[in-house]
Structure formats: structure tokens, C-alpha cells
C-alpha atoms as a PDB file:
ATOM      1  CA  UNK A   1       0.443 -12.211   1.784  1.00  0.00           C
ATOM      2  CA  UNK A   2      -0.833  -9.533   4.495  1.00  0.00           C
ATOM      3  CA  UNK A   3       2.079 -10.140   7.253  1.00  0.00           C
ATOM      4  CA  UNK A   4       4.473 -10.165   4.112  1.00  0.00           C
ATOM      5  CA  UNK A   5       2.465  -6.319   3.601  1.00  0.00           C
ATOM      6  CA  UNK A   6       2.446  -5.433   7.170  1.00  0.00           C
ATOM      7  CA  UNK A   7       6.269  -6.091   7.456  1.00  0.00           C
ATOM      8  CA  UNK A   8       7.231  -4.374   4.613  1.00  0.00           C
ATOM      9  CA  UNK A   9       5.426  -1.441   5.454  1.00  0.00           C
ATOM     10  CA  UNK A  10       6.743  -1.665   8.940  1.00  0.00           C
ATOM     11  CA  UNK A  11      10.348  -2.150   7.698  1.00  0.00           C
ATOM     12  CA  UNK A  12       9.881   1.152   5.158  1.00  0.00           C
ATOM     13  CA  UNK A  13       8.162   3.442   8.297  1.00  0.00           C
ATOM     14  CA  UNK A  14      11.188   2.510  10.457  1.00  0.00           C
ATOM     15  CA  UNK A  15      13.693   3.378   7.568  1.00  0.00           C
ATOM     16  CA  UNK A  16      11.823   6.897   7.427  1.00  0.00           C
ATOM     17  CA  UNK A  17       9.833   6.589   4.073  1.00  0.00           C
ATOM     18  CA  UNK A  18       6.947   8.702   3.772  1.00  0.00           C
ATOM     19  CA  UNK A  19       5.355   7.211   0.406  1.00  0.00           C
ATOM     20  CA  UNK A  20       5.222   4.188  -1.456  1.00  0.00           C
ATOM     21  CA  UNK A  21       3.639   2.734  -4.300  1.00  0.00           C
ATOM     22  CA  UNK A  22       2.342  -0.501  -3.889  1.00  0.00           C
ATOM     23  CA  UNK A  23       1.781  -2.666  -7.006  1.00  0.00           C
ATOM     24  CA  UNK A  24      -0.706  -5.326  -6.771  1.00  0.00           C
ATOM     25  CA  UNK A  25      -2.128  -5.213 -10.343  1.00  0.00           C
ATOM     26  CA  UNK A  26      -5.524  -5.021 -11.556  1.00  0.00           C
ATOM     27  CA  UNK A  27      -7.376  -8.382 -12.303  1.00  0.00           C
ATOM     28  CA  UNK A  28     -10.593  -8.885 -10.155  1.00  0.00           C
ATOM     29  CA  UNK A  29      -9.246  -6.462  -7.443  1.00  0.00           C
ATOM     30  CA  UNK A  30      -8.093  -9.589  -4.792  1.00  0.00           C
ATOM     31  CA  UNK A  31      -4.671  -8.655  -4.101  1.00  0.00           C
ATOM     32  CA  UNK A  32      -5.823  -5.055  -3.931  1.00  0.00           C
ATOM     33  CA  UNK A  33      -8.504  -5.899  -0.981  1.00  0.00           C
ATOM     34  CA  UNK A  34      -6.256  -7.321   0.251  1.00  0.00           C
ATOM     35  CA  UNK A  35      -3.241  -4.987   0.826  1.00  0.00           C
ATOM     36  CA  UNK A  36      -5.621  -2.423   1.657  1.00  0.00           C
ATOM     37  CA  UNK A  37      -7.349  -4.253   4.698  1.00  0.00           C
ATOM     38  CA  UNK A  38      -3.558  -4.271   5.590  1.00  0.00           C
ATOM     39  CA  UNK A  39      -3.108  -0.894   5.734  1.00  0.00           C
ATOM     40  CA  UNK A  40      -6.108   0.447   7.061  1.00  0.00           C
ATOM     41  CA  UNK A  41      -5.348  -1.728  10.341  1.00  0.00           C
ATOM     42  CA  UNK A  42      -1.813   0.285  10.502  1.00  0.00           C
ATOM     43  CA  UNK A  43      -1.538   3.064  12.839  1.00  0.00           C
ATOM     44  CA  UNK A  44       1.744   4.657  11.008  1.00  0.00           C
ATOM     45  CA  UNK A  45      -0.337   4.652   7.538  1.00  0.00           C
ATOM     46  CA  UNK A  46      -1.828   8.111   7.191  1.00  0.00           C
ATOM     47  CA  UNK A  47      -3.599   8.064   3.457  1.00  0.00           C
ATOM     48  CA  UNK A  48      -3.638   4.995   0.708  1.00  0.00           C
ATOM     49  CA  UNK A  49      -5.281   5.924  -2.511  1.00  0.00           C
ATOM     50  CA  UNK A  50      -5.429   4.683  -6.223  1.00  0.00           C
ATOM     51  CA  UNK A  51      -1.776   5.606  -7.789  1.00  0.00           C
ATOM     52  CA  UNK A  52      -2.334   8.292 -11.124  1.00  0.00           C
ATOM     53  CA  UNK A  53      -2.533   6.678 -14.499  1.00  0.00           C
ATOM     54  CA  UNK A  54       1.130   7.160 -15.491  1.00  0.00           C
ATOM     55  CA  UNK A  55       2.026   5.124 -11.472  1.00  0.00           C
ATOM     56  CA  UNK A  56      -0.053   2.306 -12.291  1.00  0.00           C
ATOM     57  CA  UNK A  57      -4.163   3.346 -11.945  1.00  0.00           C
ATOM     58  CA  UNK A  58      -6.038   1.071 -10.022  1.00  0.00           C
ATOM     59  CA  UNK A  59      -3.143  -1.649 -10.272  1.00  0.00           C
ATOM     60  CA  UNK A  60      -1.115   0.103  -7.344  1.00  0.00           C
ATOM     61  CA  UNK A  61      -1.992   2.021  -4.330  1.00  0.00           C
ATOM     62  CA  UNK A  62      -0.456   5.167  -3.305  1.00  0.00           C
ATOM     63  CA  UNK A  63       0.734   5.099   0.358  1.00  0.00           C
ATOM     64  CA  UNK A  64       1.580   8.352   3.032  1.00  0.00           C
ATOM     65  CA  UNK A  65       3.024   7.402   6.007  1.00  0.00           C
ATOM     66  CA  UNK A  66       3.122   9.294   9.113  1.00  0.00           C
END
């Protein structure tokens, strides 16, 4: 699933997006481990957080690209 991540996020920075929301759902917090160990390894990513309630909560992540 990460190089999936990676090129995605790759593909969206080279397009010229500076957010995204990233939905990975909640469960046991897996997926969410894992697409963040994705983007902390990115040089383009400038902030990731927890998306608001009404985005998702702790089922997506919030991402600011540079």
C-alpha cells in the first residue's frame, strides 16, 4: 500500500495540489500508521494532521504540501 501512497502523493505535488485528505478509516489505526510513515519520509509533505470531525476525524489525515 505505501508506494501506491507515495505515488499518489507524488502524482498530486507534481499536478500542483497543496492539500489532500487522505481516507484510511478508523479500525485499529493500521492503514493510518501506515500512510503516515509514508508521508513523513516525503520531502514535498509540509504538515499531515487528523482531518476535523465533519472531514472524517481520525479516519483521514489532512495533508499540506509544499
Amino acid at each position: 500500500m505505501k508506494p501506491v501512497i507515495e505515488e499518489y502523493l507524488r502524482e498530486a505535488h507534481g499536478l500542483g495540489f497543496k492539500a489532500l485528505r487522505i481516507i484510511h478509516g478508523r479500525g485499529i489505526g493500521v492503514q493510518r500508521e501506515i500512510v503516515r510513515s509514508a508521508l513523513a519520509r516525503l520531502e514535498f509533505v509540509a504538515d499531515y494532521r487528523d482531518a476535523p470531525a465533519e472531514a472524517g476525524g481520525w479516519g483521514a489525515t489532512i495533508v499540506t504540501l509544499r
